[in-house]
Protein backbone atom coordinates (compact mmCIF):
# COMPACT_ATOMS: atom_id res chain seq x y z
CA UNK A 1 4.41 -1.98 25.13
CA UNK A 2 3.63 -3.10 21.80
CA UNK A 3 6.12 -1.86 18.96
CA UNK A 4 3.29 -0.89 16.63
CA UNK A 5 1.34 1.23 19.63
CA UNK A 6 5.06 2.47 20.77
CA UNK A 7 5.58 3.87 17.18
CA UNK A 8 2.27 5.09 16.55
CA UNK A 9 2.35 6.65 19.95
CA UNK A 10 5.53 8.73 19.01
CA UNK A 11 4.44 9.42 15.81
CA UNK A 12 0.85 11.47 16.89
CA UNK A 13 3.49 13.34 19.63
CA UNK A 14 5.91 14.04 16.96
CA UNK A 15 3.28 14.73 13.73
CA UNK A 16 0.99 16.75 16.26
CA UNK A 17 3.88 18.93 17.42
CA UNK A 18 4.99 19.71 14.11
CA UNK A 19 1.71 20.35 13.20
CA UNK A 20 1.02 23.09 15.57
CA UNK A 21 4.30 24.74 15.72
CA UNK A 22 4.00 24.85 11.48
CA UNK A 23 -0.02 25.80 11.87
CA UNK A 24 1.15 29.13 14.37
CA UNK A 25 4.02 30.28 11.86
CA UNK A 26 2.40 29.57 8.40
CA UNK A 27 -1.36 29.67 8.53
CA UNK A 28 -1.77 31.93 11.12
CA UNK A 29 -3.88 31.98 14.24
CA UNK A 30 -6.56 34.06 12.62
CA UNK A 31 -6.76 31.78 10.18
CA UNK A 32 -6.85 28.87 12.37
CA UNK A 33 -9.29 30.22 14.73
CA UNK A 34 -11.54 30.63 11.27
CA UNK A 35 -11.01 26.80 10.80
CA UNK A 36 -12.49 26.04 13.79
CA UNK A 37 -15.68 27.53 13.59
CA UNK A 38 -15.82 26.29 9.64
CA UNK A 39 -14.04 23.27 10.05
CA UNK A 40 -17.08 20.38 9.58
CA UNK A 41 -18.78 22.57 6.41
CA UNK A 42 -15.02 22.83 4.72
CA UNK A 43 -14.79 19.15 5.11
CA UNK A 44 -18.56 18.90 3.62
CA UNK A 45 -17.97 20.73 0.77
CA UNK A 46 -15.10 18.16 0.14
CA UNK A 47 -17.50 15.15 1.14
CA UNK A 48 -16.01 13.59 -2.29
CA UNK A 49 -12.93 13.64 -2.71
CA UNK A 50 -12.43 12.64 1.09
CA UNK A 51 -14.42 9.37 0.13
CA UNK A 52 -12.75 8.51 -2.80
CA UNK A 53 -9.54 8.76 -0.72
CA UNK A 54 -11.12 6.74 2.35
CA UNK A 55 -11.95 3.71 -0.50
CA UNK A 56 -8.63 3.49 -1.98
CA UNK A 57 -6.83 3.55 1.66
CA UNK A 58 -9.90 1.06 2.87
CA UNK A 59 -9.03 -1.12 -0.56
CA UNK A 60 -5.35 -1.21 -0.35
CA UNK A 61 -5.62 -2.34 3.82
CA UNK A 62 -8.10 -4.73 2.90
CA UNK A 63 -7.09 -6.11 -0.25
CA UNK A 64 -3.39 -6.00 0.72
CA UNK A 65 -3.00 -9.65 1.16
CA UNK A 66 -5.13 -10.82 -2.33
CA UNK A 67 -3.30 -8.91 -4.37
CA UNK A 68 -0.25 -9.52 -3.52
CA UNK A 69 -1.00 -13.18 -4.12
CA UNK A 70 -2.44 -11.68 -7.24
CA UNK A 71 0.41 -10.01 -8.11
CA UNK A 72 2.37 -13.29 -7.78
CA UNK A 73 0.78 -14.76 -10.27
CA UNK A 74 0.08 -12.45 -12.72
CA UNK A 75 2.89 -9.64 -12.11
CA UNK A 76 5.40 -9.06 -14.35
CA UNK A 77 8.70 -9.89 -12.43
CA UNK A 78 10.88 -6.67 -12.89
CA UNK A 79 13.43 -6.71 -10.12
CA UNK A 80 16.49 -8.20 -12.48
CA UNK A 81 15.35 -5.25 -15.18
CA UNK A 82 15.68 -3.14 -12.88
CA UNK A 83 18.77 -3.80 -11.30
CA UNK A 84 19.98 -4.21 -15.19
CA UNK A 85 18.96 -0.44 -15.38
CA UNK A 86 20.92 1.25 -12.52
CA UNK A 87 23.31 -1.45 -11.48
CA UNK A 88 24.93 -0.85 -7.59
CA UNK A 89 23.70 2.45 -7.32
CA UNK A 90 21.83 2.49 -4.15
CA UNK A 91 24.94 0.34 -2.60
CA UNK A 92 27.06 2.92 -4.28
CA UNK A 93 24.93 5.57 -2.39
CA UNK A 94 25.74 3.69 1.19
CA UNK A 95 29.26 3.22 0.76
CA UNK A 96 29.80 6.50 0.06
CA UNK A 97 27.44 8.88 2.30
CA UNK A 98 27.24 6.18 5.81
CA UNK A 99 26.81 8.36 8.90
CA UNK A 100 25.42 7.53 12.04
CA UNK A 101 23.96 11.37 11.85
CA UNK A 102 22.59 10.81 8.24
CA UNK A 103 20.95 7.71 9.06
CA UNK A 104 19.71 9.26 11.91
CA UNK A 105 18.63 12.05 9.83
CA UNK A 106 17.34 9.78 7.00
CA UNK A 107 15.14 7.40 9.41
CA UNK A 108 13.21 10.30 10.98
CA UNK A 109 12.69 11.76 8.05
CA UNK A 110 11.44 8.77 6.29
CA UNK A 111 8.92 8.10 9.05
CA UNK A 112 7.50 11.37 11.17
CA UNK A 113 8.75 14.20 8.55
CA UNK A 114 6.95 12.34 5.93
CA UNK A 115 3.59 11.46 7.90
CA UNK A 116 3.85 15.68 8.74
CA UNK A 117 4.11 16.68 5.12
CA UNK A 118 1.11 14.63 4.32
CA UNK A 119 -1.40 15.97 7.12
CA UNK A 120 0.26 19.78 7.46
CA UNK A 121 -1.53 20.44 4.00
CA UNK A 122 -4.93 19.08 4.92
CA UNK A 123 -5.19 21.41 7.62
CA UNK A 124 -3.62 24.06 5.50
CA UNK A 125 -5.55 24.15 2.70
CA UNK A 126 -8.73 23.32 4.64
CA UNK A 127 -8.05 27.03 6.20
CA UNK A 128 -8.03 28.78 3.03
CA UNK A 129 -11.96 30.35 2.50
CA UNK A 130 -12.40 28.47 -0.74
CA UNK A 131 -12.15 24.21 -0.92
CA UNK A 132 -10.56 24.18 -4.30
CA UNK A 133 -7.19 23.45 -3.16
CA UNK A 134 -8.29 21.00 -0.59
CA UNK A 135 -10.17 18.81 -3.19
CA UNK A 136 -7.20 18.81 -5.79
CA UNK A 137 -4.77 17.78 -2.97
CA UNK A 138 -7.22 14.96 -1.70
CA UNK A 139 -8.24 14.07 -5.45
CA UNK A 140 -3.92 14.06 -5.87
CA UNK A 141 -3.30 11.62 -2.94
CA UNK A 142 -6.10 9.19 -4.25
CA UNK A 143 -4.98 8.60 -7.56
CA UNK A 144 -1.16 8.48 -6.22
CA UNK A 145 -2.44 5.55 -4.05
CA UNK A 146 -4.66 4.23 -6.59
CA UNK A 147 -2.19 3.72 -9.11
CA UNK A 148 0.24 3.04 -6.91
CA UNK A 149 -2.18 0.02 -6.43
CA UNK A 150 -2.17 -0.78 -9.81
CA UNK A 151 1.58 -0.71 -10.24
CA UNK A 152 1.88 -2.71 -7.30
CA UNK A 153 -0.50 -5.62 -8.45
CA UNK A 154 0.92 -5.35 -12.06
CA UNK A 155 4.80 -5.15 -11.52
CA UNK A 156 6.65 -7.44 -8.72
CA UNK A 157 9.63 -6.22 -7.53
CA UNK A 158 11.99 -6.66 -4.51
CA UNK A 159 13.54 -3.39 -2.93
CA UNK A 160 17.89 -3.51 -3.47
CA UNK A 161 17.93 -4.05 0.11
CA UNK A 162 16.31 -7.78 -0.77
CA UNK A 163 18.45 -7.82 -3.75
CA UNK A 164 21.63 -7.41 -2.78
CA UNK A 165 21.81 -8.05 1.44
CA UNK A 166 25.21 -8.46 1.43
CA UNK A 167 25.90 -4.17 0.24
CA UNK A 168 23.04 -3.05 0.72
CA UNK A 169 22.20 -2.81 4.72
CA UNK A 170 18.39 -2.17 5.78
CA UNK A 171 19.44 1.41 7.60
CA UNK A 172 16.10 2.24 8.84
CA UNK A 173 15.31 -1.29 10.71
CA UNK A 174 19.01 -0.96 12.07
CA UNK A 175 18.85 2.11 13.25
CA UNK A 176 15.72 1.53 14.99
CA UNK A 177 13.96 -1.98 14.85
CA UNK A 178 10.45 -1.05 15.98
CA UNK A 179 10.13 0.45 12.90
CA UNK A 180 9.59 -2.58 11.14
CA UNK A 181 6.70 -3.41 12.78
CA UNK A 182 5.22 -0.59 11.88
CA UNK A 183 5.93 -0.57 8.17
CA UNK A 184 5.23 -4.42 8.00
CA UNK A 185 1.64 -3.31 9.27
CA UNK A 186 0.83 -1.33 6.10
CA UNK A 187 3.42 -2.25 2.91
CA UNK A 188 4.36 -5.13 1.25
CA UNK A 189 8.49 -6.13 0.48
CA UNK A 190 7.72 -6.26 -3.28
CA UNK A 191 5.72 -2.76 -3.14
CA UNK A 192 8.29 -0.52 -4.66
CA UNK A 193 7.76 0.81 -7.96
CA UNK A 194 6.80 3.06 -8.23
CA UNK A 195 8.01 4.65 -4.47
CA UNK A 196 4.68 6.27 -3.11
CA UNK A 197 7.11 7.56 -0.58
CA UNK A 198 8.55 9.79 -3.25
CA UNK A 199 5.15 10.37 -5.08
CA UNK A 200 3.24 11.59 -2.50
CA UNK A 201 6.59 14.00 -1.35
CA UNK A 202 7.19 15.09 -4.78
CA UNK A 203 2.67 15.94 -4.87
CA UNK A 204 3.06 17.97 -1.66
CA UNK A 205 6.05 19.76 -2.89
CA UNK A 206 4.34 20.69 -5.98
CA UNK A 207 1.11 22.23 -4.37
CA UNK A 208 3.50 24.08 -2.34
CA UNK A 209 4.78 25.54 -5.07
CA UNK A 210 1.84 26.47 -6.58
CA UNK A 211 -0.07 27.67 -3.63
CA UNK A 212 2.96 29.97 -2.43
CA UNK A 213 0.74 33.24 -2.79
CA UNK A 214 -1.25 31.81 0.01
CA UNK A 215 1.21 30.35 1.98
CA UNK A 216 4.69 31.79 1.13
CA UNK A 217 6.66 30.11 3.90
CA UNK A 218 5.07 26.54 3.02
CA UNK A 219 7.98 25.76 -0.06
CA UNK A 220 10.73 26.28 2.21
CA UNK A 221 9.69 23.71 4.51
CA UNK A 222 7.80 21.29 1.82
CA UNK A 223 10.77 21.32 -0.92
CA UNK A 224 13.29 20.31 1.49
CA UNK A 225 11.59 17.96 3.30
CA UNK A 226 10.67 15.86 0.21
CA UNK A 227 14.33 16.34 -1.46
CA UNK A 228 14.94 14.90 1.94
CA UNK A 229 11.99 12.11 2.00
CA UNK A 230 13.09 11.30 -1.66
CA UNK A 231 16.65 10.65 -1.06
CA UNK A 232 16.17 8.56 2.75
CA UNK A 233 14.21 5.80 0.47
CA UNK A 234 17.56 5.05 -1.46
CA UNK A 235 19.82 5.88 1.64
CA UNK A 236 17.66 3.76 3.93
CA UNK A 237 17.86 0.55 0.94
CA UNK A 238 14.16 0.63 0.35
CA UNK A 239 14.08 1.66 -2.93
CA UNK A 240 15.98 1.84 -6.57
CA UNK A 241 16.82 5.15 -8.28
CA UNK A 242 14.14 3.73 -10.84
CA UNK A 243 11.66 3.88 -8.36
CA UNK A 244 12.22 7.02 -7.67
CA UNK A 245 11.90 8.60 -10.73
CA UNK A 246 8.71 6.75 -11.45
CA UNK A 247 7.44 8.29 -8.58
CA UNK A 248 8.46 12.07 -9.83
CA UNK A 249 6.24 11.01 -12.65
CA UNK A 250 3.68 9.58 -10.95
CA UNK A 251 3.34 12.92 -8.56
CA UNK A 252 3.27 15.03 -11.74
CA UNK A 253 0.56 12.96 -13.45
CA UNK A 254 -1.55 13.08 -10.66
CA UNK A 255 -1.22 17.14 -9.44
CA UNK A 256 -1.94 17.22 -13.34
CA UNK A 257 -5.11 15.54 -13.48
CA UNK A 258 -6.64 16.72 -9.67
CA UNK A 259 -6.50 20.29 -11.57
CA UNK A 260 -8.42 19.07 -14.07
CA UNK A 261 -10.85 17.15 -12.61
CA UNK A 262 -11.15 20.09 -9.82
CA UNK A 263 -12.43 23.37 -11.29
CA UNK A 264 -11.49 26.14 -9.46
CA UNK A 265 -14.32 28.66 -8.12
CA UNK A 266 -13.01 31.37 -10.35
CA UNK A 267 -13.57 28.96 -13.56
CA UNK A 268 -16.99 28.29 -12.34
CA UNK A 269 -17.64 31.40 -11.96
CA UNK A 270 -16.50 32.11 -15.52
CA UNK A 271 -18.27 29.43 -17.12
CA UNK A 272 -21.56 30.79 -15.44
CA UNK A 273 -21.16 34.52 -16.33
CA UNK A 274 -20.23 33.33 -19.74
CA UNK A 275 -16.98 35.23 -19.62
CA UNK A 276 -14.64 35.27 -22.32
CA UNK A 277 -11.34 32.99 -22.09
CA UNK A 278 -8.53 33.98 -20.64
CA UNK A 279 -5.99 34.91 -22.36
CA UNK A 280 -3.67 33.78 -19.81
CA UNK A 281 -4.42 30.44 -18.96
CA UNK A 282 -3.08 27.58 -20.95
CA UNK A 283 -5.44 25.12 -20.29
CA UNK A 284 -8.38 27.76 -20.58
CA UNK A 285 -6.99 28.31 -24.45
CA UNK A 286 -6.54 24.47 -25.12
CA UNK A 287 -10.45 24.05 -23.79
């Protein structure tokens, strides 16, 4: 069998699982049974944000190959400022914390938990009986990947894996090789500041947290797992400490701004009964 099916084959076994056993325990049948009958108007009423995210994806599959030759021309080379920055760290990282369970631990993490934390909360939040939340998560994962584009085009960079072969070891593609098939299918070498893997994590975490009146058991599942997701890109060699933390920024920027551009129902509601401001709210008061 092909390595890209095999992989993508265990991947819908493994996402879908997770999916269904996390559906049960934290949204609830009642609630999922609700989704099914309101499933195609939720997804309506989010008509677009779910096209803005489908042209950025469409964009960075299609455009993948021009701009990295773009990038190559016109991208500032970073990877010896970086490496200036945080030295050995990631080979620091290796030769200190090696297992065969970690890296075990690490690759599946980096690969089905990380596809799961992405889709649980689409489903999740396209439960709840208002969109809101569903359009600020989908508005939060296009701009991650549309920056992310930008960063990508602008700033060249090799991962420390590339950088320094001879301490840093590729972990993931040793552990299991197919994987690189896979990962060669959608990402580029020089794609790693900032990490989208940690963006994307760190955004998922963060609606957790701020959706955990409607789904309390959702942060103790999202936190860890994107700690986890965070740390397996520097364990695994893919990316630099810098590259992390970029991507920490990146994830608050864009929750940020999806709140913004999204108004809740509540603050439409507000605007249209021409209630007073509240009090309360921050960004209400800076308004």
């Amino acid at each position: 069998m092909n390595p890209v099916v095999s992989v993508a084959l265990q991947l819908v076994l493994w996402v879908g699982s997770m999916c269904f056993v996390a559906g049960m325990a934290i949204i609830g049948p009642r609630r999922l049974y609700e989704l099914g009958h309101d499933f195609v108007p939720r997804l309506r009423e989010a008509r677009l944000q779910i096209a803005a995210l489908i042209a950025v994806l469409i964009a960075s599959a299609v455009g993948r190959g021009a701009l990295q030759t773009l990038s190559e021309l016109v991208g500032l080379r970073m990877t010896g400022t970086i490496y200036a920055l945080e030295g050995g760290f990631v080979a620091w990282v290796q030769a200190t914390f090696v297992t065969p369970e970690l890296t075990m631990y690490f690759s599946w993490v980096y690969v089905y938990g990380y596809v799961f934390l992405l889709v649980f909360p689409f489903i999740a939040y396209a439960a709840l009986s208002e969109t809101t939340t569903l359009k600020r998560l989908l508005s939060a994962y296009a701009l991650n990947y549309a920056i992310g584009l930008v960063f990508y085009t602008l700033i060249l960079a090799h991962g420390p894996r590339n950088v320094m072969p001879d301490v840093v070891t590729s972990l993931l593609y040793t552990f299991n090789p197919e994987y690189q098939a896979l990962t060669t299918e959608v990402n580029e070498s020089t794609n790693v500041f900032p990490s989208l893997h940690t963006s994307l994590s760190v955004t998922v975490a963060l609606f957790a947290v701020l959706t955990r009146r409607e789904y309390p058991g959702w942060p103790v599942i999202a936190i860890p797992l994107a700690i986890s997701i965070t740390t397996a890109t520097m364990y695994l060699g893919i990316h630099w400490l810098v590259d992390v933390i970029a991507g920490i920024g990146l994830a608050s920027v864009c929750v940020y701004l999806s709140y913004r551009f999204v108004e809740s129902v509540d603050d439409n509601d507000a605007d249209t009964n021409g209630s007073d401001v509240d009090a309360d709210d921050p960004a209400s008061a800076a308004d």
